[in-house]
Protein backbone atom coordinates (compact mmCIF):
# COMPACT_ATOMS: atom_id res chain seq x y z
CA UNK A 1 -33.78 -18.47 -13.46
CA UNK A 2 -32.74 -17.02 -10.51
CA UNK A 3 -29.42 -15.05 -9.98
CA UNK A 4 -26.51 -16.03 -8.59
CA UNK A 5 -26.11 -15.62 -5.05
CA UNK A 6 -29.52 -13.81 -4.77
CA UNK A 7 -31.81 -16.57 -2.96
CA UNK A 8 -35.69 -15.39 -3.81
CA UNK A 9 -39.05 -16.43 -1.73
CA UNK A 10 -42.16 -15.99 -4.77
CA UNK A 11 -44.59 -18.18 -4.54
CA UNK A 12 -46.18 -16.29 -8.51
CA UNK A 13 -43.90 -15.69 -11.67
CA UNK A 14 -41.61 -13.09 -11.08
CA UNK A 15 -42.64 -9.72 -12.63
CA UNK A 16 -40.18 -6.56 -12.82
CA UNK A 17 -39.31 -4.38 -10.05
CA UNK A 18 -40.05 -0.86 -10.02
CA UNK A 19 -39.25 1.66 -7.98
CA UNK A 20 -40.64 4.55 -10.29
CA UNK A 21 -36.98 5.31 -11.09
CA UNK A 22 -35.42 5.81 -14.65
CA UNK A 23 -31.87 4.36 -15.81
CA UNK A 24 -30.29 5.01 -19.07
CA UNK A 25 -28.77 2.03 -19.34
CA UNK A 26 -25.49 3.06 -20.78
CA UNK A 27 -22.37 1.70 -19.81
CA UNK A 28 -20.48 3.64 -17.49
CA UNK A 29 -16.92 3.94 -16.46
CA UNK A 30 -15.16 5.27 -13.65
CA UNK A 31 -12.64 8.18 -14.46
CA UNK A 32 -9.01 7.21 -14.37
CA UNK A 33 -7.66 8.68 -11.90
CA UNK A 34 -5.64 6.30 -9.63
CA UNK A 35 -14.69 -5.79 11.06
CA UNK A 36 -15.89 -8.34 12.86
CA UNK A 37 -13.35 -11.36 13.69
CA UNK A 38 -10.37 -12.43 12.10
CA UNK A 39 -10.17 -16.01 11.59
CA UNK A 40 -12.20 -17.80 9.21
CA UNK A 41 -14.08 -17.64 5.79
CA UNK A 42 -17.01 -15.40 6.35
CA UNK A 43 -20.39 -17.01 5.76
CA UNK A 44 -22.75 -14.48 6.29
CA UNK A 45 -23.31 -10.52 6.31
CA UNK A 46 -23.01 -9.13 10.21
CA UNK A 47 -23.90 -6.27 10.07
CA UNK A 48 -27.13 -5.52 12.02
CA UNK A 49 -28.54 -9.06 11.46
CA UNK A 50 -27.49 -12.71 12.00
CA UNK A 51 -26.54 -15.73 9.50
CA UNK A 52 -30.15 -16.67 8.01
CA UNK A 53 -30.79 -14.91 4.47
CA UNK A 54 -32.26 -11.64 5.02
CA UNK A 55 -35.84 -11.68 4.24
CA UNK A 56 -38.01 -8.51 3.97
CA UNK A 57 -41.84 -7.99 2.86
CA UNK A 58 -42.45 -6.64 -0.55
CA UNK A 59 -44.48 -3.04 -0.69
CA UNK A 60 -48.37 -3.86 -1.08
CA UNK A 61 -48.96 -0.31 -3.25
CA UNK A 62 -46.14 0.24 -6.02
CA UNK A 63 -45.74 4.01 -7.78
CA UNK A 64 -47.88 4.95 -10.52
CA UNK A 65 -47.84 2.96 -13.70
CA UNK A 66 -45.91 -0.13 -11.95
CA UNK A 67 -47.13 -3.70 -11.83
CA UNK A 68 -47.95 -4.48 -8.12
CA UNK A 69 -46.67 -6.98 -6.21
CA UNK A 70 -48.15 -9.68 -4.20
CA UNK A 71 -48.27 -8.23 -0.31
CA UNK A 72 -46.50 -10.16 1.68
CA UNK A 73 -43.90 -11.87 -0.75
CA UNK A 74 -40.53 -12.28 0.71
CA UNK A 75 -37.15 -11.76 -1.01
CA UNK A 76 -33.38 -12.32 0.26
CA UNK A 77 -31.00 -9.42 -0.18
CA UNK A 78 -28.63 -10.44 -2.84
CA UNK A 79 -24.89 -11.52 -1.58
CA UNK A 80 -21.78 -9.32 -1.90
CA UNK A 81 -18.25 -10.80 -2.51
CA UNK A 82 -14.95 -8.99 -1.69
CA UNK A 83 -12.33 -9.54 -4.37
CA UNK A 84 -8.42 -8.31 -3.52
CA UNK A 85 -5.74 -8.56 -6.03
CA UNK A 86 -2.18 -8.85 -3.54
CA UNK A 87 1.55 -8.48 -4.17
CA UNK A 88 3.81 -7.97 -0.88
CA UNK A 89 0.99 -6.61 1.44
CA UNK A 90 1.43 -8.19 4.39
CA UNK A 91 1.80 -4.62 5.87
CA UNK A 92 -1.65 -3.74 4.40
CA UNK A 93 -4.10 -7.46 3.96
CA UNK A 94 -5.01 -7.57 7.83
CA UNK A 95 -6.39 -4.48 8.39
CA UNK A 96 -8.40 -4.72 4.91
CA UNK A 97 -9.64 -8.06 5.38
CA UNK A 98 -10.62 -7.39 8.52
CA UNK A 99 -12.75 -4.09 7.70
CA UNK A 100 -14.62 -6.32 5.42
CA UNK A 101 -15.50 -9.59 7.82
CA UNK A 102 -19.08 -8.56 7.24
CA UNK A 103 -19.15 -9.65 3.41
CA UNK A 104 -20.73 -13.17 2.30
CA UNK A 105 -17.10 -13.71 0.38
CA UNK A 106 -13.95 -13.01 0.16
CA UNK A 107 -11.49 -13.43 -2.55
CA UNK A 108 -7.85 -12.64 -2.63
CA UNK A 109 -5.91 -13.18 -5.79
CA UNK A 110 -2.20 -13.17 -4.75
CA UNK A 111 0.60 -12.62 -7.90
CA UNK A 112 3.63 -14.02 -6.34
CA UNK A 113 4.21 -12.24 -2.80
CA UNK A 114 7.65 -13.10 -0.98
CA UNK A 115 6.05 -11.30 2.02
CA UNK A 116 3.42 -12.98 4.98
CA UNK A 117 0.80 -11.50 2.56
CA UNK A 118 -0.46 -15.46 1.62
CA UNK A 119 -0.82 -16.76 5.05
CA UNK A 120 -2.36 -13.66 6.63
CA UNK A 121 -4.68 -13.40 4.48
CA UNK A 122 -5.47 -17.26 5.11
CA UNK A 123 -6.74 -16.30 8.28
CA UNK A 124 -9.56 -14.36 6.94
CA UNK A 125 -10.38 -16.55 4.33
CA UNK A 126 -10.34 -19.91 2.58
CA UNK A 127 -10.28 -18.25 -0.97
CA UNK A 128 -6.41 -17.53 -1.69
CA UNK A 129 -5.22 -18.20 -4.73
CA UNK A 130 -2.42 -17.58 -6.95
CA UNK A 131 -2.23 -16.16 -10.35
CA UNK A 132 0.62 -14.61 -12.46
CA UNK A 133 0.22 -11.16 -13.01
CA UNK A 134 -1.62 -9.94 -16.22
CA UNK A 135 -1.95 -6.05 -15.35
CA UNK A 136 -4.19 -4.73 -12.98
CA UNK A 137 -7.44 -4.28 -15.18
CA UNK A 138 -7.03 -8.29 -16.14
CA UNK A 139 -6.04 -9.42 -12.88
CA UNK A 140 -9.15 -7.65 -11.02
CA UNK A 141 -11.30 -9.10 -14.24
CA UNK A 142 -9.99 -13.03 -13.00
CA UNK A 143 -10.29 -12.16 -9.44
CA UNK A 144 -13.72 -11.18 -10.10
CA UNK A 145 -13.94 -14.48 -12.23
CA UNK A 146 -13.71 -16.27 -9.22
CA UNK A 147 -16.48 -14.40 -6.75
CA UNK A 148 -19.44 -16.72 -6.16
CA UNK A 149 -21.97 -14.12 -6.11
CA UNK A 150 -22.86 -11.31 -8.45
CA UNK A 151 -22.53 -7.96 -6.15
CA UNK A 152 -19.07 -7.46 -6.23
CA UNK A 153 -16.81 -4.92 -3.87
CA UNK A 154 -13.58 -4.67 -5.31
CA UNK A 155 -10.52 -3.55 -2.92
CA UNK A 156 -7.39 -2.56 -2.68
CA UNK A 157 -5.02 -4.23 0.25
CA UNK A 158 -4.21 -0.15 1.46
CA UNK A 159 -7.85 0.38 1.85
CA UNK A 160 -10.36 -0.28 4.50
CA UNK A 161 -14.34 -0.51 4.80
CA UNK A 162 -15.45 1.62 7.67
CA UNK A 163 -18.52 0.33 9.16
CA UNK A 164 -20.43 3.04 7.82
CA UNK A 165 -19.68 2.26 4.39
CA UNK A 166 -20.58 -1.39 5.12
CA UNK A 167 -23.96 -0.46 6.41
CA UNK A 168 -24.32 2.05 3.86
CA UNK A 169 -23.86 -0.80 0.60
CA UNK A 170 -26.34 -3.56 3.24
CA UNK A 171 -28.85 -0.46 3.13
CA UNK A 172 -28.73 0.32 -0.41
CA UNK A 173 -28.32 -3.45 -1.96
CA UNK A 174 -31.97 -3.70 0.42
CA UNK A 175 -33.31 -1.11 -1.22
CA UNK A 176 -34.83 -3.50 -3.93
CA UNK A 177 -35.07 -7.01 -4.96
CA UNK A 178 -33.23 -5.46 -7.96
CA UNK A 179 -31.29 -2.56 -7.07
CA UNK A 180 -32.08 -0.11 -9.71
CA UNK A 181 -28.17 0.56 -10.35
CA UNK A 182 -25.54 -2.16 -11.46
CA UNK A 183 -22.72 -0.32 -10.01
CA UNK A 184 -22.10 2.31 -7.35
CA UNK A 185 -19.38 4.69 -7.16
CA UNK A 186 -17.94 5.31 -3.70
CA UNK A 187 -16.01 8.19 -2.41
CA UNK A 188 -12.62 7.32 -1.42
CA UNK A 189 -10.23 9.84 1.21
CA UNK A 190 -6.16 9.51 1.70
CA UNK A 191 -4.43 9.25 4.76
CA UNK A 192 -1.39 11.62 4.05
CA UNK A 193 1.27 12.98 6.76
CA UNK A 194 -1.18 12.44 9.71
CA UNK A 195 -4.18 14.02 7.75
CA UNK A 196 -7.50 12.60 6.10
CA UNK A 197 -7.30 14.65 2.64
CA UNK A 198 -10.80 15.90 1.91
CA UNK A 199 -9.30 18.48 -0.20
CA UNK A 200 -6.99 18.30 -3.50
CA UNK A 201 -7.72 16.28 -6.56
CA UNK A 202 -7.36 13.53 -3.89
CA UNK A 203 -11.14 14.26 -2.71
CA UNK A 204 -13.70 12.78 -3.15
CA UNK A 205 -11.84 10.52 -5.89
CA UNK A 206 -15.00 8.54 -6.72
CA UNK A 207 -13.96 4.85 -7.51
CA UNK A 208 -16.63 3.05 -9.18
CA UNK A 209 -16.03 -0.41 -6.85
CA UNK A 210 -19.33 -1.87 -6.07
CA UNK A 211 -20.71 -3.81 -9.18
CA UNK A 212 -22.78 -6.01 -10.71
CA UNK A 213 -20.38 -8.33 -12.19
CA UNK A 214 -22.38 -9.97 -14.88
CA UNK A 215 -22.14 -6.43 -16.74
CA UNK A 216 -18.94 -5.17 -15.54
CA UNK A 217 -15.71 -5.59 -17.04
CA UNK A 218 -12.23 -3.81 -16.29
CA UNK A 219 -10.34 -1.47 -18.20
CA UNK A 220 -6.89 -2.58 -19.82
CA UNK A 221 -5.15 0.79 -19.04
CA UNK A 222 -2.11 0.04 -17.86
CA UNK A 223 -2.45 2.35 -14.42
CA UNK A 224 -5.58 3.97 -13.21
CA UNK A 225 -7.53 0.85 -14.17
CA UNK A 226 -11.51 1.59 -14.17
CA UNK A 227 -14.40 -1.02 -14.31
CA UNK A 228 -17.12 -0.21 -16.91
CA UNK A 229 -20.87 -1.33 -15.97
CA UNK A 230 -23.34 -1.67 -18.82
CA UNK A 231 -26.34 -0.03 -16.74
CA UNK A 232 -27.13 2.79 -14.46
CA UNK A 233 -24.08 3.67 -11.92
CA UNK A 234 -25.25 5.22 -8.24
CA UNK A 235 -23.41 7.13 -5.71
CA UNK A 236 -22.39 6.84 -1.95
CA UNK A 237 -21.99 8.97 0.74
CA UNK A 238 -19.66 6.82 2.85
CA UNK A 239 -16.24 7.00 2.24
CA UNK A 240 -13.47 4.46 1.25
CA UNK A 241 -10.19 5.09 3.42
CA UNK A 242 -6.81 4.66 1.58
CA UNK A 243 -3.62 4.64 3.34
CA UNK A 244 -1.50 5.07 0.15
CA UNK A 245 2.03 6.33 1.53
CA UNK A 246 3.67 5.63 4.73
CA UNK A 247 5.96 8.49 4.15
CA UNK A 248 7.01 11.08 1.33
CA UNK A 249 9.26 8.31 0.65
CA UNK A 250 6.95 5.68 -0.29
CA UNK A 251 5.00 8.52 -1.91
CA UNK A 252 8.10 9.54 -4.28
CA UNK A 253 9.05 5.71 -5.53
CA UNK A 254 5.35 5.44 -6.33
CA UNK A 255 5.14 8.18 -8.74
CA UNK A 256 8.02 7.24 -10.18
CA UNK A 257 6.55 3.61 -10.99
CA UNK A 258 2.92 5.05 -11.75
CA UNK A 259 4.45 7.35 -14.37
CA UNK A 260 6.63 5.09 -16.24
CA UNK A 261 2.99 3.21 -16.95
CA UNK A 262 1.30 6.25 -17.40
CA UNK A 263 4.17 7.06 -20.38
CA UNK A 264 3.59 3.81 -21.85
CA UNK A 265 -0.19 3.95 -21.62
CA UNK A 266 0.31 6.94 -23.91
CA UNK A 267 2.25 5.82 -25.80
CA UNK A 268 0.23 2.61 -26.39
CA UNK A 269 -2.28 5.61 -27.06
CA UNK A 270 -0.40 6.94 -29.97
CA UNK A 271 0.35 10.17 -28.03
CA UNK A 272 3.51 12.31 -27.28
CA UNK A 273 3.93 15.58 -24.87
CA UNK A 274 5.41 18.88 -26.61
CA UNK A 275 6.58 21.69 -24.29
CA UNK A 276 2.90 22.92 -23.19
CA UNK A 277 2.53 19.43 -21.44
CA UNK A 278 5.82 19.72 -19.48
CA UNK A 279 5.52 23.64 -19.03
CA UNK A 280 2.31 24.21 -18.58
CA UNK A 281 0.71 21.13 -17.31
CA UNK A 282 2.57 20.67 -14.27
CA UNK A 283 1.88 24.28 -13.08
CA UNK A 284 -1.43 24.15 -13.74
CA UNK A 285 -2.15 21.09 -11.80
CA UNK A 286 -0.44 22.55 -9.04
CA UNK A 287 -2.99 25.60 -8.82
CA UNK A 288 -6.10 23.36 -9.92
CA UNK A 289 -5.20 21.06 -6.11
CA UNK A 290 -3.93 23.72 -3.88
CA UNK A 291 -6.63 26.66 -5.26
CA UNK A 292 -9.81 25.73 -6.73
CA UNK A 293 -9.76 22.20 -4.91
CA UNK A 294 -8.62 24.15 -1.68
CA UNK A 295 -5.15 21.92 -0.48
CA UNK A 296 -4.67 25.62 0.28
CA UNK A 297 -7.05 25.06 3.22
CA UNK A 298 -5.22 21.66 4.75
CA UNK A 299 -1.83 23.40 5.42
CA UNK A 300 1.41 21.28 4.86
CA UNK A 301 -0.59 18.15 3.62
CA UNK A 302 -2.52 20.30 1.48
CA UNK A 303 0.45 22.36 -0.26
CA UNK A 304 2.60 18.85 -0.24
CA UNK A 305 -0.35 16.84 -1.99
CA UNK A 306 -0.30 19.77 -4.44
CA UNK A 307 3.30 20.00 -5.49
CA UNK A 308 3.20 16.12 -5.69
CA UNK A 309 0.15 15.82 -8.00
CA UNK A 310 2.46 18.38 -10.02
CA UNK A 311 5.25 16.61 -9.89
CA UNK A 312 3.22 13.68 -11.09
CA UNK A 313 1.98 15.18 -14.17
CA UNK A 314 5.50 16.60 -15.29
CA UNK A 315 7.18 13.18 -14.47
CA UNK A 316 4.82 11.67 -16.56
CA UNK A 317 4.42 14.18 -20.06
CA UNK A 318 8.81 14.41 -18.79
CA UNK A 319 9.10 10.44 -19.81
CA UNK A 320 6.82 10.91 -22.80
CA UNK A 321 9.37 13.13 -24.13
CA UNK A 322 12.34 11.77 -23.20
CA UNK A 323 11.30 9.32 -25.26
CA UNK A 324 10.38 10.77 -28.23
CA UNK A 325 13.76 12.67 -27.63
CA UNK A 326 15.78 9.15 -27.69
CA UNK A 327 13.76 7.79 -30.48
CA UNK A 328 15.03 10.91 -32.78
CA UNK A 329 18.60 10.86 -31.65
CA UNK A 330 18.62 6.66 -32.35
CA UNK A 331 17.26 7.32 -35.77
CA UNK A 332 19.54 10.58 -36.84
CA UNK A 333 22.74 8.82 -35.23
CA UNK A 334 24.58 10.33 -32.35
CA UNK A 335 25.31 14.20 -32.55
């Protein structure tokens, strides 16, 4: 049977591709952590070629120890959809659907925005649905439900696909009728206070993105949400480009809504934070960005990135205790 969204030209019986690489097949997770035209659904890849599948010619002498191929057979390079999960981006959906116009597909799963997000993002694309949010993990698992095809790039609305990065997944999706990996893990920089952040725990902040969906599933962690792939998990080269924060601002009431799910994820974890976690932690994080991951050596952006991953990782052991704190005084009485 042939896959979905991966159109094949064999004339014999299909026999196993083989590149003389090795995967160990386990399933891999990402760490948690954290175009061309603009009207239309896209129907084809345009990048570097036109609308007709992509055919190329099979290699007539494999490695050592492979079955060879027939010379001459012709195979289509499989499909990719874009999913995008959306709530209130209408600052944000243009620009991202528009850095991917090159894919076969794209999917936006909207939970409810009171914005323009909806009808911008009906521009790009006839796929715009609605769906009441689940989480993050569960809601990129239904908008991934919904791709046609089964190479997947999942994105956020405050990121963009540079052309590079497009060419770069084309190049490596050609690579084989099979690709030898089921997911790839891309590099991903931050747009902070006028500066692209290639330092800090910010960089390179692999997201695993790009996946085979038939053995992919997402993570139910309440923040940081990571796909796992059951298979071999590559790397690129090209980066991912997040525009996070508009301001220190935007930055502030973020962490202060990431951490409140970060306390209940560990909680839900069975965990609690003594006074190492909010004494030592914090500091520690703050010489881990701006020293051994060198924010030292991207001035202000650098040293504020730093102090605000610190502040992130007090705020969040900080709620952890509070809590633990109220529990105790609820079940002793008021003192």
């Amino acid at each position: 049977m042939v896959a979905q969204g991966l159109t094949r030209f064999r004339p014999e019986a299909p026999r196993p591709a083989c590149d003389g690489r090795q995967g160990d097949g386990a399933r891999q997770c990402a760490p948690r952590g954290g175009g061309v035209g603009h009207s239309g659904s896209p129907r084809s890849r345009r990048v570097g070629f036109g609308a007709r599948p992509r055919l190329k010619e099979d290699a007539a002498t494999p490695p050592d120890g492979c079955l060879a191929r027939k010379p001459g057979t012709l195979v289509a390079v499989p499909k990719v959809s874009v999913v995008v999960i959306t709530l209130n981006e209408a600052s944000h959906i243009d620009d991202a659907l528009t850095s991917v116009a090159w894919a076969d597909e794209i999917v936006v799963v909207d939970s409810g925005s009171t914005d323009d997000t909806v009808q911008l993002a009906q521009r790009h694309t006839d796929h715009v649905t609605s769906h009441a949010w689940p989480g993050y993990g569960a809601q990129k698992d239904h908008a991934t439900s919904l791709a046609s095809h089964d190479w997947v790039l999942s994105l956020d609305a405050d990121e963009r696909v540079t052309p590079e990065l497009a060419a770069e997944i084309t190049a490596r999706l050609d690579e084989d009728q099979d690709p030898p990996h089921r997911g790839y893990r891309i590099p991903r920089t931050t747009r902070y206070a006028g500066r692209w952040m290639r330092t800090t725990d910010w960089y390179p902040d692999y997201q695993l993105r790009l996946y085979d969906r038939r053995v992919a599933s997402w993570s139910t962690d309440l923040v940081h949400e990571s796909v796992c792939v059951d298979g071999p998990v590559g790397t690129l080269a090209r980066d991912i480009q997040h525009y996070a924060y508009s301001d220190l601002s935007s930055h502030v009431a973020t962490i202060n809504r990431y951490t409140t799910l970060a306390a209940d994820q560990l909680t839900r974890d069975g965990r609690t934070a003594g006074l190492v976690d909010v004494l030592v932690h914090p500091p520690a994080a703050f010489l881990r960005n701006y020293l051994l991951h060198r924010g030292c050596l991207q001035g202000s952006a650098g040293l504020l990135v730093s102090l605000m991953n610190s502040y992130y990782v007090f705020l969040k052991y900080a709620k952890l205790r509070e809590r633990a704190m109220v529990e105790r005084s609820a079940s002793h009485g008021d003192r």
